[in-house]
C-alpha atoms as a PDB file:
ATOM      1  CA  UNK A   1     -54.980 -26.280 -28.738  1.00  0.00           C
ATOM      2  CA  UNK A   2     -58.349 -28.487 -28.798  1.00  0.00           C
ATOM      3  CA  UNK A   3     -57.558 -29.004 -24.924  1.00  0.00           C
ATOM      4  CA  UNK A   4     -57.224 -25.550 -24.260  1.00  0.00           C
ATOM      5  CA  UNK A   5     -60.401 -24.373 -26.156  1.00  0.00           C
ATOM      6  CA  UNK A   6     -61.640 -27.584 -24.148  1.00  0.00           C
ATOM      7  CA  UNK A   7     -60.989 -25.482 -20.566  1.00  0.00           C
ATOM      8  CA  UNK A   8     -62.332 -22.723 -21.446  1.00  0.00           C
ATOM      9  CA  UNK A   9     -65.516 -23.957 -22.863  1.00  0.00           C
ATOM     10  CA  UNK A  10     -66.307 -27.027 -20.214  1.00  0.00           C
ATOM     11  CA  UNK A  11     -63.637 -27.020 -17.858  1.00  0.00           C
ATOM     12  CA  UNK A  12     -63.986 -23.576 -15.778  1.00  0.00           C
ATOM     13  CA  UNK A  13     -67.457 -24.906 -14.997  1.00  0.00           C
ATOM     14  CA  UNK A  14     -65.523 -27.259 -12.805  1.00  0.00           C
ATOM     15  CA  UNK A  15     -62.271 -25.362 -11.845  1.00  0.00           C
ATOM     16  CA  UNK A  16     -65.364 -22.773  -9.730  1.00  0.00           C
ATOM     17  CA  UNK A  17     -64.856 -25.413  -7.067  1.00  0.00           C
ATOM     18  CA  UNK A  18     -61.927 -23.107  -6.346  1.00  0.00           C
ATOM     19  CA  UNK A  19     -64.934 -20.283  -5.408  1.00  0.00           C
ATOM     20  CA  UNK A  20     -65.016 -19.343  -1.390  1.00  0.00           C
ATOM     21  CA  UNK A  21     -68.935 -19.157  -1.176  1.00  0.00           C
ATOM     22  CA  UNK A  22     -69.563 -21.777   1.752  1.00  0.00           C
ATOM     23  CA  UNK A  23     -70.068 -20.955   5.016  1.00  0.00           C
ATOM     24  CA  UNK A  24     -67.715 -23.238   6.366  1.00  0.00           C
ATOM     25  CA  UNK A  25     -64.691 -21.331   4.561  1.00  0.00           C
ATOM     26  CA  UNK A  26     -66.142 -17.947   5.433  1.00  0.00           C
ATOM     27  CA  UNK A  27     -66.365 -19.226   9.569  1.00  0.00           C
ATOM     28  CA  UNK A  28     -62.767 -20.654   8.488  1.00  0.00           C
ATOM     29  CA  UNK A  29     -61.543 -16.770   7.419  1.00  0.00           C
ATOM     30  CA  UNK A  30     -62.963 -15.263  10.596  1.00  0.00           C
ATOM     31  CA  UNK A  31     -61.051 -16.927  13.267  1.00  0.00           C
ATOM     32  CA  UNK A  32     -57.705 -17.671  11.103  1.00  0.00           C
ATOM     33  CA  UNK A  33     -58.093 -13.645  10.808  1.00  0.00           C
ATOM     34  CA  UNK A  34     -58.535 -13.440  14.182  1.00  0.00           C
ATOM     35  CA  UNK A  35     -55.417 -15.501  15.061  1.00  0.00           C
ATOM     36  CA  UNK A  36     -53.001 -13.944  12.608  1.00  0.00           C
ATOM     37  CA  UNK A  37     -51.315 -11.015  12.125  1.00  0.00           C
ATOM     38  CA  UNK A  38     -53.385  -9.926   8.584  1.00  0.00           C
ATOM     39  CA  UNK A  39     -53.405  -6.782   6.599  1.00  0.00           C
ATOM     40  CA  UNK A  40     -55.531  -6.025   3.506  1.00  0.00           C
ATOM     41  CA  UNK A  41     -53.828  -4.293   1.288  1.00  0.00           C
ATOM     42  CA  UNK A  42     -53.857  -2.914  -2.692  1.00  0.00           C
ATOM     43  CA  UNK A  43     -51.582  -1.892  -5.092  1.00  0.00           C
ATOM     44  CA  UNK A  44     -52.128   0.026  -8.265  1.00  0.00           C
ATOM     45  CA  UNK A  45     -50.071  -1.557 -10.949  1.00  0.00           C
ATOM     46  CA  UNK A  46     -50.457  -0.828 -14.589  1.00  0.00           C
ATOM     47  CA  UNK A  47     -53.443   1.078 -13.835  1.00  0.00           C
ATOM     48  CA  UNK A  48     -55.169  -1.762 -12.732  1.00  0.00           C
ATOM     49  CA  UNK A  49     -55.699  -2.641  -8.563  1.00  0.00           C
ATOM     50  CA  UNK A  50     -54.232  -5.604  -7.434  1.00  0.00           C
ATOM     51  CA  UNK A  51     -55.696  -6.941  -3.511  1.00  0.00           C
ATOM     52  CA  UNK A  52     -53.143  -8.719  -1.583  1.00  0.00           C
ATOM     53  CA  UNK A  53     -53.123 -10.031   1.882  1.00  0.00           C
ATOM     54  CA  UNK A  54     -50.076  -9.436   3.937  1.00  0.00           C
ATOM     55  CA  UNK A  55     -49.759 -12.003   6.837  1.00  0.00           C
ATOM     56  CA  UNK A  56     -46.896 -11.714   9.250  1.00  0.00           C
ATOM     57  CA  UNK A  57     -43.362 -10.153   8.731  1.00  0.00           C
ATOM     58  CA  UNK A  58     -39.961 -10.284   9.120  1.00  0.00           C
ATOM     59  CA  UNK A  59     -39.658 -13.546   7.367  1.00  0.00           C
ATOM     60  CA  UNK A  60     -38.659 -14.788   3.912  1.00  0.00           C
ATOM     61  CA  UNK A  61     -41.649 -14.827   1.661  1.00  0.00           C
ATOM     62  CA  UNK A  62     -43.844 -16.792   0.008  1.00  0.00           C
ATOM     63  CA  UNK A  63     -46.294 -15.290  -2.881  1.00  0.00           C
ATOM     64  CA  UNK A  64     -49.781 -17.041  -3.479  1.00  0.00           C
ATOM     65  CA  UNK A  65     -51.741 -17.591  -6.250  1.00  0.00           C
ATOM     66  CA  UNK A  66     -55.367 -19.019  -6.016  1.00  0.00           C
ATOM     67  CA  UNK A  67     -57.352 -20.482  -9.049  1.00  0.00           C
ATOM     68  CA  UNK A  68     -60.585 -19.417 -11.452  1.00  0.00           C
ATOM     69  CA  UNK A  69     -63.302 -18.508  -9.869  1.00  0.00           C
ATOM     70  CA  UNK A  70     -61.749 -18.041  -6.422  1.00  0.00           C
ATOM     71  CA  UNK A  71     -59.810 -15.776  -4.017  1.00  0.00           C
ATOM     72  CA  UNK A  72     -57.085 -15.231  -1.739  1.00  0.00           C
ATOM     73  CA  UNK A  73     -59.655 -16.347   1.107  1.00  0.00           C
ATOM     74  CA  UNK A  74     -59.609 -20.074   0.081  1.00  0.00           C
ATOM     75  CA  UNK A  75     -56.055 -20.581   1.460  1.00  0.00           C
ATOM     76  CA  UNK A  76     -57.676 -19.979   4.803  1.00  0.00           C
ATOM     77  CA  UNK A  77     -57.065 -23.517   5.759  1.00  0.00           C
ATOM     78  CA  UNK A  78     -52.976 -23.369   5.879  1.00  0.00           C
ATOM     79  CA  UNK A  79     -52.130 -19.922   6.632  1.00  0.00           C
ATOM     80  CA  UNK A  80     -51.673 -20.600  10.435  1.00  0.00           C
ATOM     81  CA  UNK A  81     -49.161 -23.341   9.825  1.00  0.00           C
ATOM     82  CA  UNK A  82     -47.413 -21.367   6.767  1.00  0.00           C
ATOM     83  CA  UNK A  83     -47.083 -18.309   8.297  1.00  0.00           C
ATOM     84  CA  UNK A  84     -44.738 -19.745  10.987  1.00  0.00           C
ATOM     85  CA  UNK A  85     -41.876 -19.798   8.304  1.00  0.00           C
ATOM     86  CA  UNK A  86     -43.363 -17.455   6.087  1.00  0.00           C
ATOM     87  CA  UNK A  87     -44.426 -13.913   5.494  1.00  0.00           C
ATOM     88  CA  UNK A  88     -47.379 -14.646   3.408  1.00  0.00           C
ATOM     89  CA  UNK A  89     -48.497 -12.073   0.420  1.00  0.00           C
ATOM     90  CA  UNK A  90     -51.644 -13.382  -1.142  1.00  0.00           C
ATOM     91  CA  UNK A  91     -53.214 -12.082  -4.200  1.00  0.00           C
ATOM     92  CA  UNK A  92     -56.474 -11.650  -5.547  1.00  0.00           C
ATOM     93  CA  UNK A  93     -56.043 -12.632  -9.275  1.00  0.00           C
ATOM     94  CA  UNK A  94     -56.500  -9.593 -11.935  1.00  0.00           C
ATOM     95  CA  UNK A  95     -60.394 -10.521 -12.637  1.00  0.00           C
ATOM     96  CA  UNK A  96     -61.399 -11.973  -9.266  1.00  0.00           C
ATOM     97  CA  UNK A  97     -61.827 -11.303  -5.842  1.00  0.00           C
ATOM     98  CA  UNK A  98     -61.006  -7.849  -4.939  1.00  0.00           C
ATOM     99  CA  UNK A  99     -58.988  -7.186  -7.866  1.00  0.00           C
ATOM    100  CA  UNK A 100     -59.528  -4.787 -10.839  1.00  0.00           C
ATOM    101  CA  UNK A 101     -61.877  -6.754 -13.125  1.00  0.00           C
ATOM    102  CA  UNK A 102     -60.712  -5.158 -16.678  1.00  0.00           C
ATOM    103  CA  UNK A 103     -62.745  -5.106 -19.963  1.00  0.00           C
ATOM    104  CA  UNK A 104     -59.729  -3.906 -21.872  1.00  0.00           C
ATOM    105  CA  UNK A 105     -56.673  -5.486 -19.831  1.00  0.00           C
ATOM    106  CA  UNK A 106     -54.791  -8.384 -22.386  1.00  0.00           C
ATOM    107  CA  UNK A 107     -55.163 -11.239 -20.303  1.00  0.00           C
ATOM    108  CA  UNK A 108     -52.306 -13.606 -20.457  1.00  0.00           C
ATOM    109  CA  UNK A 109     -50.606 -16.012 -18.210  1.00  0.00           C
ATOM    110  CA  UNK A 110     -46.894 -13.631 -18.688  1.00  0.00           C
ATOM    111  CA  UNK A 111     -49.218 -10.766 -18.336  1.00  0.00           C
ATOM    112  CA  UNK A 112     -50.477 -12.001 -15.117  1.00  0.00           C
ATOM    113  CA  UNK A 113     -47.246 -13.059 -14.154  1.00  0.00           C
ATOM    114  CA  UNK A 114     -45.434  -9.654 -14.580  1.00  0.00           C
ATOM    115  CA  UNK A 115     -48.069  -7.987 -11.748  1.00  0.00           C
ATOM    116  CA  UNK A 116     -47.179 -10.466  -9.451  1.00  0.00           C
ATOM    117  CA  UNK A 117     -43.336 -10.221 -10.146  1.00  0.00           C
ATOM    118  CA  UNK A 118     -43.811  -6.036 -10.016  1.00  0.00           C
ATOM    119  CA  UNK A 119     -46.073  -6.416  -6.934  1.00  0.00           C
ATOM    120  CA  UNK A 120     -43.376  -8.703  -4.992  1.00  0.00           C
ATOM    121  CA  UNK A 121     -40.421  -6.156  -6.042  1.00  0.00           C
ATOM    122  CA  UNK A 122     -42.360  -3.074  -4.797  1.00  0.00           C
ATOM    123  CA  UNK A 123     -42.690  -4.810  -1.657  1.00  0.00           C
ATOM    124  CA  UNK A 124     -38.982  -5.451  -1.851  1.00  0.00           C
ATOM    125  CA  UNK A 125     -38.439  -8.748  -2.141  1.00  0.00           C
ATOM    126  CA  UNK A 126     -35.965  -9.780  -4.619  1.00  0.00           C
ATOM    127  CA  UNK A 127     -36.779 -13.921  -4.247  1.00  0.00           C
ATOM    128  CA  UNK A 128     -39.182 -15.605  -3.065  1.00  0.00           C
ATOM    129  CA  UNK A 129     -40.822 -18.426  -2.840  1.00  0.00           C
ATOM    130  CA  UNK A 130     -44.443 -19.310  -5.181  1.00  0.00           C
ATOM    131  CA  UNK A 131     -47.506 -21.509  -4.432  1.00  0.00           C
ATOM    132  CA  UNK A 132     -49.837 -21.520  -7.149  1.00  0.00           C
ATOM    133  CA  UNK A 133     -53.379 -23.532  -7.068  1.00  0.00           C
ATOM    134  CA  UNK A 134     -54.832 -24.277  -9.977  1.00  0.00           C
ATOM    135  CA  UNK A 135     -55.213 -21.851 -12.858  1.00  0.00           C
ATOM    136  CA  UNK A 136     -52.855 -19.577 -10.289  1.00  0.00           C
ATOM    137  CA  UNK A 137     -49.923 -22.933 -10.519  1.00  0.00           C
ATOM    138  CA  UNK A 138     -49.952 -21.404 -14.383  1.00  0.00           C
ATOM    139  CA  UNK A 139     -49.178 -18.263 -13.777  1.00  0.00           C
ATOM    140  CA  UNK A 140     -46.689 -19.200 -11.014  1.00  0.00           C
ATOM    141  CA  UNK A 141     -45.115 -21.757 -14.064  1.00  0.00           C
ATOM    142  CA  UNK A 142     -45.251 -18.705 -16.463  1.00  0.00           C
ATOM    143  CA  UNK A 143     -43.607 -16.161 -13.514  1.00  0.00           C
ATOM    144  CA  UNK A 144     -40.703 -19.076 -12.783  1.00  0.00           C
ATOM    145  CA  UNK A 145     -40.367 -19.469 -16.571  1.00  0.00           C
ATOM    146  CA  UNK A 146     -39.913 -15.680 -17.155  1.00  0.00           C
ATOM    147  CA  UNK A 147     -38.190 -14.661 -13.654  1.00  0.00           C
ATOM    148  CA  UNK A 148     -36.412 -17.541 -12.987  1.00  0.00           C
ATOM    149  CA  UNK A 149     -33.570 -15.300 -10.894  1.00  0.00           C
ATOM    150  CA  UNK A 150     -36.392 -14.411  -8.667  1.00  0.00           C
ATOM    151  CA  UNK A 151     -38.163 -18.114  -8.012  1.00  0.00           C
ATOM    152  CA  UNK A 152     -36.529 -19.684  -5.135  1.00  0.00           C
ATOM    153  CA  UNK A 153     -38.599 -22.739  -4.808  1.00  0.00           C
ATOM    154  CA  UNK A 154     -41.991 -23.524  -7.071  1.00  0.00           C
ATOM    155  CA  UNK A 155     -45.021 -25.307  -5.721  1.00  0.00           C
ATOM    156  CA  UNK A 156     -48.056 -26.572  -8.164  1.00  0.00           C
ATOM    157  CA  UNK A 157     -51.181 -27.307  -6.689  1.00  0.00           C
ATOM    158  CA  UNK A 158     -53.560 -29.498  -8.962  1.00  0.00           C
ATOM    159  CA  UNK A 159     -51.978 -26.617 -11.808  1.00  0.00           C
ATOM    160  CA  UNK A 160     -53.444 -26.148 -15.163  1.00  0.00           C
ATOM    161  CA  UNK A 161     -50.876 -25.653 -18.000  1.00  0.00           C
ATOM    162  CA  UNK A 162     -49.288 -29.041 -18.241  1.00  0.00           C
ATOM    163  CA  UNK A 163     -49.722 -28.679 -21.926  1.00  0.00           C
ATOM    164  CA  UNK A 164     -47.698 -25.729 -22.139  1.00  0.00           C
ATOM    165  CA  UNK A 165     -44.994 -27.980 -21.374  1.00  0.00           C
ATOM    166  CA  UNK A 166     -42.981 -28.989 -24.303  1.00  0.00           C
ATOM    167  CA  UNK A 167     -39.886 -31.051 -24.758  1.00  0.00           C
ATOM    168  CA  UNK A 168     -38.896 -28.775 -27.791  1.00  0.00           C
ATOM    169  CA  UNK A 169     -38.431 -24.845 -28.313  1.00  0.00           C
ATOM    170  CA  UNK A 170     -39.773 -22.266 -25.992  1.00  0.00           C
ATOM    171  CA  UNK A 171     -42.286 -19.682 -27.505  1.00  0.00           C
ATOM    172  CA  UNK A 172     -39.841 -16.252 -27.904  1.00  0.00           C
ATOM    173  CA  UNK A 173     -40.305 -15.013 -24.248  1.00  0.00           C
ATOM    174  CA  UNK A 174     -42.891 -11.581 -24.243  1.00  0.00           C
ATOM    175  CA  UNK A 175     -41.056  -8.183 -23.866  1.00  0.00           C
ATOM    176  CA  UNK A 176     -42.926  -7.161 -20.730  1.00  0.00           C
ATOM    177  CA  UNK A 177     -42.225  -3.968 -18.755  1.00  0.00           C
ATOM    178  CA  UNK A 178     -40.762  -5.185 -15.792  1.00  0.00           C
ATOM    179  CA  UNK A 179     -40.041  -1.314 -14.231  1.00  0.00           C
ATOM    180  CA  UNK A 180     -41.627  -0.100 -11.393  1.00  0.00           C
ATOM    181  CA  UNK A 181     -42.174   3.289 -13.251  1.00  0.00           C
ATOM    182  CA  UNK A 182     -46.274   2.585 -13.244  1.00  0.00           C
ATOM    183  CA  UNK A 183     -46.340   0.375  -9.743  1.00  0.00           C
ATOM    184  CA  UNK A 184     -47.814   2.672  -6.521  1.00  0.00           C
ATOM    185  CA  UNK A 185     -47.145   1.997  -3.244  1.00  0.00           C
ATOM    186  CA  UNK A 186     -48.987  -0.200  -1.184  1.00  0.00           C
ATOM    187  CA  UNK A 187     -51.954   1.379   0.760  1.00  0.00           C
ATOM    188  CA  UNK A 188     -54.843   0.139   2.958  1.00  0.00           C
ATOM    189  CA  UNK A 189     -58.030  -1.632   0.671  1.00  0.00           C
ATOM    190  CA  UNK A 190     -60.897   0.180   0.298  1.00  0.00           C
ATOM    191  CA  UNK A 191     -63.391  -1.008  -1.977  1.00  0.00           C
ATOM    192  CA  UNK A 192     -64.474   2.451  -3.764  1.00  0.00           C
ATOM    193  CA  UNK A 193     -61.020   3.018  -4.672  1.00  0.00           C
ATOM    194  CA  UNK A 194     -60.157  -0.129  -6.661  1.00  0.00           C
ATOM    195  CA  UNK A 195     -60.099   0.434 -10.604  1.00  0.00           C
ATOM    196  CA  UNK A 196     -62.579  -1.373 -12.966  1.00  0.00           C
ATOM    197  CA  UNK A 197     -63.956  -2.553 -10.232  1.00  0.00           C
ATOM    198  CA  UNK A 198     -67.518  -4.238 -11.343  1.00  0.00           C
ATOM    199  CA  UNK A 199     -70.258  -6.982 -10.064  1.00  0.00           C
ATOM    200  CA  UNK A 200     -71.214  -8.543 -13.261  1.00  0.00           C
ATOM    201  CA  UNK A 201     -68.828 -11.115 -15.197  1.00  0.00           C
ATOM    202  CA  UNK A 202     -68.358  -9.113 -18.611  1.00  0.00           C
ATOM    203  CA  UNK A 203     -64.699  -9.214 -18.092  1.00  0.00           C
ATOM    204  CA  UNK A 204     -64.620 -13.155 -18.397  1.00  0.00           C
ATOM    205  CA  UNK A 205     -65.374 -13.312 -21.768  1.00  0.00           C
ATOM    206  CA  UNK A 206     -61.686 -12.159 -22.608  1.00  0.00           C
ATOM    207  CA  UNK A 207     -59.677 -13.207 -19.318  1.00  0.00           C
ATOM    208  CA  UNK A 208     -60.934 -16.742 -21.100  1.00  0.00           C
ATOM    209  CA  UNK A 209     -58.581 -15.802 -23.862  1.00  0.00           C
ATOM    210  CA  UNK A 210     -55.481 -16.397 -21.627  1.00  0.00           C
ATOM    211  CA  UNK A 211     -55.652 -19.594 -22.791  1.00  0.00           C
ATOM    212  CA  UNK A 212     -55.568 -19.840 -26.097  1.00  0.00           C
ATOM    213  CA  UNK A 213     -52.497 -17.588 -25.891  1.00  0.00           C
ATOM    214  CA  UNK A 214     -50.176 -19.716 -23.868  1.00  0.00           C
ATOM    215  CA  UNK A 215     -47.073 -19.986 -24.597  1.00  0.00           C
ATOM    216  CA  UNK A 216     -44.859 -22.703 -25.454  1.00  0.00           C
ATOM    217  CA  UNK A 217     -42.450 -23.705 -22.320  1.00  0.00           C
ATOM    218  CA  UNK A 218     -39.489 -25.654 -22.855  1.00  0.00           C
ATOM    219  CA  UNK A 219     -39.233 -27.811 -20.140  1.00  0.00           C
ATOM    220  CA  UNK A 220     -35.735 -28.028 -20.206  1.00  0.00           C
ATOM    221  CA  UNK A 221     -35.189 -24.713 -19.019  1.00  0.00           C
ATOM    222  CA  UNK A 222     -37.177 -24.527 -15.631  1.00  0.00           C
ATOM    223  CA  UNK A 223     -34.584 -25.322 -12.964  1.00  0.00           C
ATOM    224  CA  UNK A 224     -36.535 -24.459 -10.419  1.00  0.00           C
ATOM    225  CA  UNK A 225     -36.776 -26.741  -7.621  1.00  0.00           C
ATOM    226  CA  UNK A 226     -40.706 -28.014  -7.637  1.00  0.00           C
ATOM    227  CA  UNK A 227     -42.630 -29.773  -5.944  1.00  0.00           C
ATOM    228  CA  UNK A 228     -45.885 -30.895  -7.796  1.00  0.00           C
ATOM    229  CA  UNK A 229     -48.782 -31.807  -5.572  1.00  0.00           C
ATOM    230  CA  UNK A 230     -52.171 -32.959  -6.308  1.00  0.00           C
ATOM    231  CA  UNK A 231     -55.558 -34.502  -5.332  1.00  0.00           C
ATOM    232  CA  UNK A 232     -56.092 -38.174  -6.035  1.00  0.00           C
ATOM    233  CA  UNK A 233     -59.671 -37.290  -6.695  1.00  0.00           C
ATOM    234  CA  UNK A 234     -59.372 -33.986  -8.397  1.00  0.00           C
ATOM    235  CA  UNK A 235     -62.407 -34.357 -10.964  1.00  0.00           C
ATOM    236  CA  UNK A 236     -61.567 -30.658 -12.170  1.00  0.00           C
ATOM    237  CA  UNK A 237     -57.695 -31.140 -13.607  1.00  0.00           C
ATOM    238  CA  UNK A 238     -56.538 -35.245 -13.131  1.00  0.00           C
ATOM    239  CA  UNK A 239     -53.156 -36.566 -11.106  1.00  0.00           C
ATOM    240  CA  UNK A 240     -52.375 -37.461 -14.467  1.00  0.00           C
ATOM    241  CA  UNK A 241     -51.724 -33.896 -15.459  1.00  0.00           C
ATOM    242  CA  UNK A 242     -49.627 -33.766 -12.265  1.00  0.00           C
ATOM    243  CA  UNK A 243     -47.654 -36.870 -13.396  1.00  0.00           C
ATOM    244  CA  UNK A 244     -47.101 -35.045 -16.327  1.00  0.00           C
ATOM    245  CA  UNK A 245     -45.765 -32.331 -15.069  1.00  0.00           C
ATOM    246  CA  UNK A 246     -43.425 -34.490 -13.003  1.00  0.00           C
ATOM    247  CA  UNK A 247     -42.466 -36.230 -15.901  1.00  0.00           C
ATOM    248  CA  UNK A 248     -41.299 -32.980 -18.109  1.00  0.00           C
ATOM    249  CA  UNK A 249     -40.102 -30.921 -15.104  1.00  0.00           C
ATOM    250  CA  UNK A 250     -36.131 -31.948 -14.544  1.00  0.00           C
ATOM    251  CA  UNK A 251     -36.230 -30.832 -10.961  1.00  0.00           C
ATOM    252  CA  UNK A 252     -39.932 -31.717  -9.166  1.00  0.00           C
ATOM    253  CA  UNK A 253     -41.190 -33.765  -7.013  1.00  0.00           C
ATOM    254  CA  UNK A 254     -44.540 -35.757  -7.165  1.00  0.00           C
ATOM    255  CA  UNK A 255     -46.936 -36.020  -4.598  1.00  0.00           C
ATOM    256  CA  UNK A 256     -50.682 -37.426  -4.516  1.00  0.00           C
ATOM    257  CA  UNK A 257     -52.924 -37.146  -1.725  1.00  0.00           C
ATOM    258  CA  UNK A 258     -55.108 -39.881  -1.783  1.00  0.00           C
ATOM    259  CA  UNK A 259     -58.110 -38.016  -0.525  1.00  0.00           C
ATOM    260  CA  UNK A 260     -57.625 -34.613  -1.788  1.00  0.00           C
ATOM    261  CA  UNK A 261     -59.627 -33.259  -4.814  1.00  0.00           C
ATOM    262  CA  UNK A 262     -58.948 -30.299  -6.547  1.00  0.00           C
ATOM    263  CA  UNK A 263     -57.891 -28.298  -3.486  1.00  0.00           C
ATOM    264  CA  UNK A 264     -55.942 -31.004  -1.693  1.00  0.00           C
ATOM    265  CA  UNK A 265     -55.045 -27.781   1.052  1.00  0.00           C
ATOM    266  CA  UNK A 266     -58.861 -27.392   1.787  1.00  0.00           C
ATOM    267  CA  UNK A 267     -59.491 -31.286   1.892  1.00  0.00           C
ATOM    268  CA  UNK A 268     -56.753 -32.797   4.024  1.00  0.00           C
ATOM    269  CA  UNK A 269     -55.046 -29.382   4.969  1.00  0.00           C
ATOM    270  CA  UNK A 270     -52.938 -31.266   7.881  1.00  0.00           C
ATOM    271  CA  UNK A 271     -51.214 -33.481   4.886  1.00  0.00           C
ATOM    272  CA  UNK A 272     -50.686 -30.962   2.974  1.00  0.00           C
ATOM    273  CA  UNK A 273     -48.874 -28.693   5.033  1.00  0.00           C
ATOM    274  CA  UNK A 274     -46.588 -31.601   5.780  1.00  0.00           C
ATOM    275  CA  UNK A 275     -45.925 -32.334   1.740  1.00  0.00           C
ATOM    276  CA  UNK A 276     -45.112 -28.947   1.252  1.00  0.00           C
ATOM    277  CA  UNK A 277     -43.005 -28.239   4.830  1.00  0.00           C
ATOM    278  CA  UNK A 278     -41.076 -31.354   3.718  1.00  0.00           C
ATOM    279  CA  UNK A 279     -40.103 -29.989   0.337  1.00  0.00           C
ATOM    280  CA  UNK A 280     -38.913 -26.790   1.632  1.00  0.00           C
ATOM    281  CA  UNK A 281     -36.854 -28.535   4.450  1.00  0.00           C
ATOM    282  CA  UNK A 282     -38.247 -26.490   7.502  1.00  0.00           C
ATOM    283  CA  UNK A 283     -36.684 -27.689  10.742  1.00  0.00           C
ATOM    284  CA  UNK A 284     -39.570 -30.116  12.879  1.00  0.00           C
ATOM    285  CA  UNK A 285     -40.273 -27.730  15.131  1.00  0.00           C
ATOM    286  CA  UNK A 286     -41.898 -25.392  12.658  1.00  0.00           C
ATOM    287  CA  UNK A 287     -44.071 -27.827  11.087  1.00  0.00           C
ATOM    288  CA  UNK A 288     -47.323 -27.847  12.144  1.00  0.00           C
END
């Protein structure tokens, strides 16, 4: 618990390096945009608006999850070699981006989860695949812990939530709604119609309590093949927490990149893409 209240108090400051503010990243967005087949799209879900980008089709699916303080846009670097084995659907996190930013949404990592999950199954996909960066790697760890039928393959990018991890019991799993009775349909975005949409950061005050209400994982239980990968010189979340992870998780695989920080994809993008294409066994000629 102190390392939790720890995050939330001096540790976000740092996870922000997730933020897409530099001009680089936006040039980046521009011509990957330009290059790929890319729709903008929302979804209402639990009254709340949920952005996604949609990039390709007709392929098997991978969801992504970005960190605090960021967006879909800083995966900018490896869509163009994902989306060659991939149809890509990347969210903007309830509270960031283009996303509903709630005052009175309970902000938990299953909560989080379940959009995601309800998002994925209105799209139609039944399983799929789940890259999560950051503070997104714990909700991807709480989605695979709750929807495990629906996780093909987990990957954790310098993840928070290591110390949800336990070798004992789980925490009783949360009795979320997991209908699509209050999920709409997936239409165009347009900024004036997202929900609780707002430009100043009340909202953070009690996404912060996400943490404090984590639950207890039993390690034992996530079967999920995963591969754990993570910046040598992450200064935000340490390869130690990714070590740890490796250690607890009974199927993962570790791997540091030696010159990647705390977004390894942004850093040494080429690398990687390779990590992560080797874990999921695509043939050569559709690595990039």
């Amino acid at each position: 618990m102190k390392k939790a209240l720890l995050l939330t108090s001096v540790s976000l400051l740092s996870l922000t390096s997730c933020s897409d503010s530099s001009k680089d990243l936006s040039n980046v967005k521009n011509v990957v945009e330009q290059r790929l087949h890319t729709e903008d799209q929302m979804m209402e879900i639990d009254g709340q608006s949920i952005y996604f980008k949609k990039i390709g089709q007709k392929k098997p699916p991978l969801l992504m999850i970005h960190g605090y303080g960021g967006s879909s846009d800083g995966f900018q670097k490896i869509y163009p070699g994902l989306s060659q084995s991939f149809t890509i659907i990347a969210v903007d996190v309830l509270g960031f981006g283009r996303s509903s930013k709630p005052l009175n949404f309970y902000y938990s990592f299953p909560n989080q989860a379940n959009l995601y999950y309800k998002l994925m199954r209105k799209l139609g996909y039944k399983q799929f695949t789940l890259l999560g960066h950051s503070m997104g790697g714990e909700i991807a760890l709480n989605a695979t812990y709750l929807y495990p039928h629906a996780i093909k393959k987990l990957i954790l990018t310098d993840a928070t939530g290591a110390e949800s991890l336990t070798k004992g019991a789980s925490s009783p799993k949360p009795q979320l709604d997991s209908s699509l009775a209050s999920v709409g349909r997936p239409t165009p975005y347009k900024e004036e119609a997202v929900k609780n949409n707002r430009k100043d950061e009340a909202h953070l005050k009690e996404l912060h309590q996400q943490w404090p209400r984590r639950l207890r994982i039993a390690a034992a239980e996530m079967k999920t093949p995963t591969l754990i990968i993570w910046g040598r010189k992450d200064k935000s979340v340490p390869y130690q927490d990714g070590e740890t992870f490796h250690e607890l998780l009974p199927n993962s695989t570790l791997r540091i990149i030696e010159n990647g920080e705390h977004a390894p994809f942004r850093q040494e993008p080429e690398e990687y893409l390779d990590q992560v294409q080797q874990f999921l066994k695509l043939p050569k000629k559709e690595r990039s």
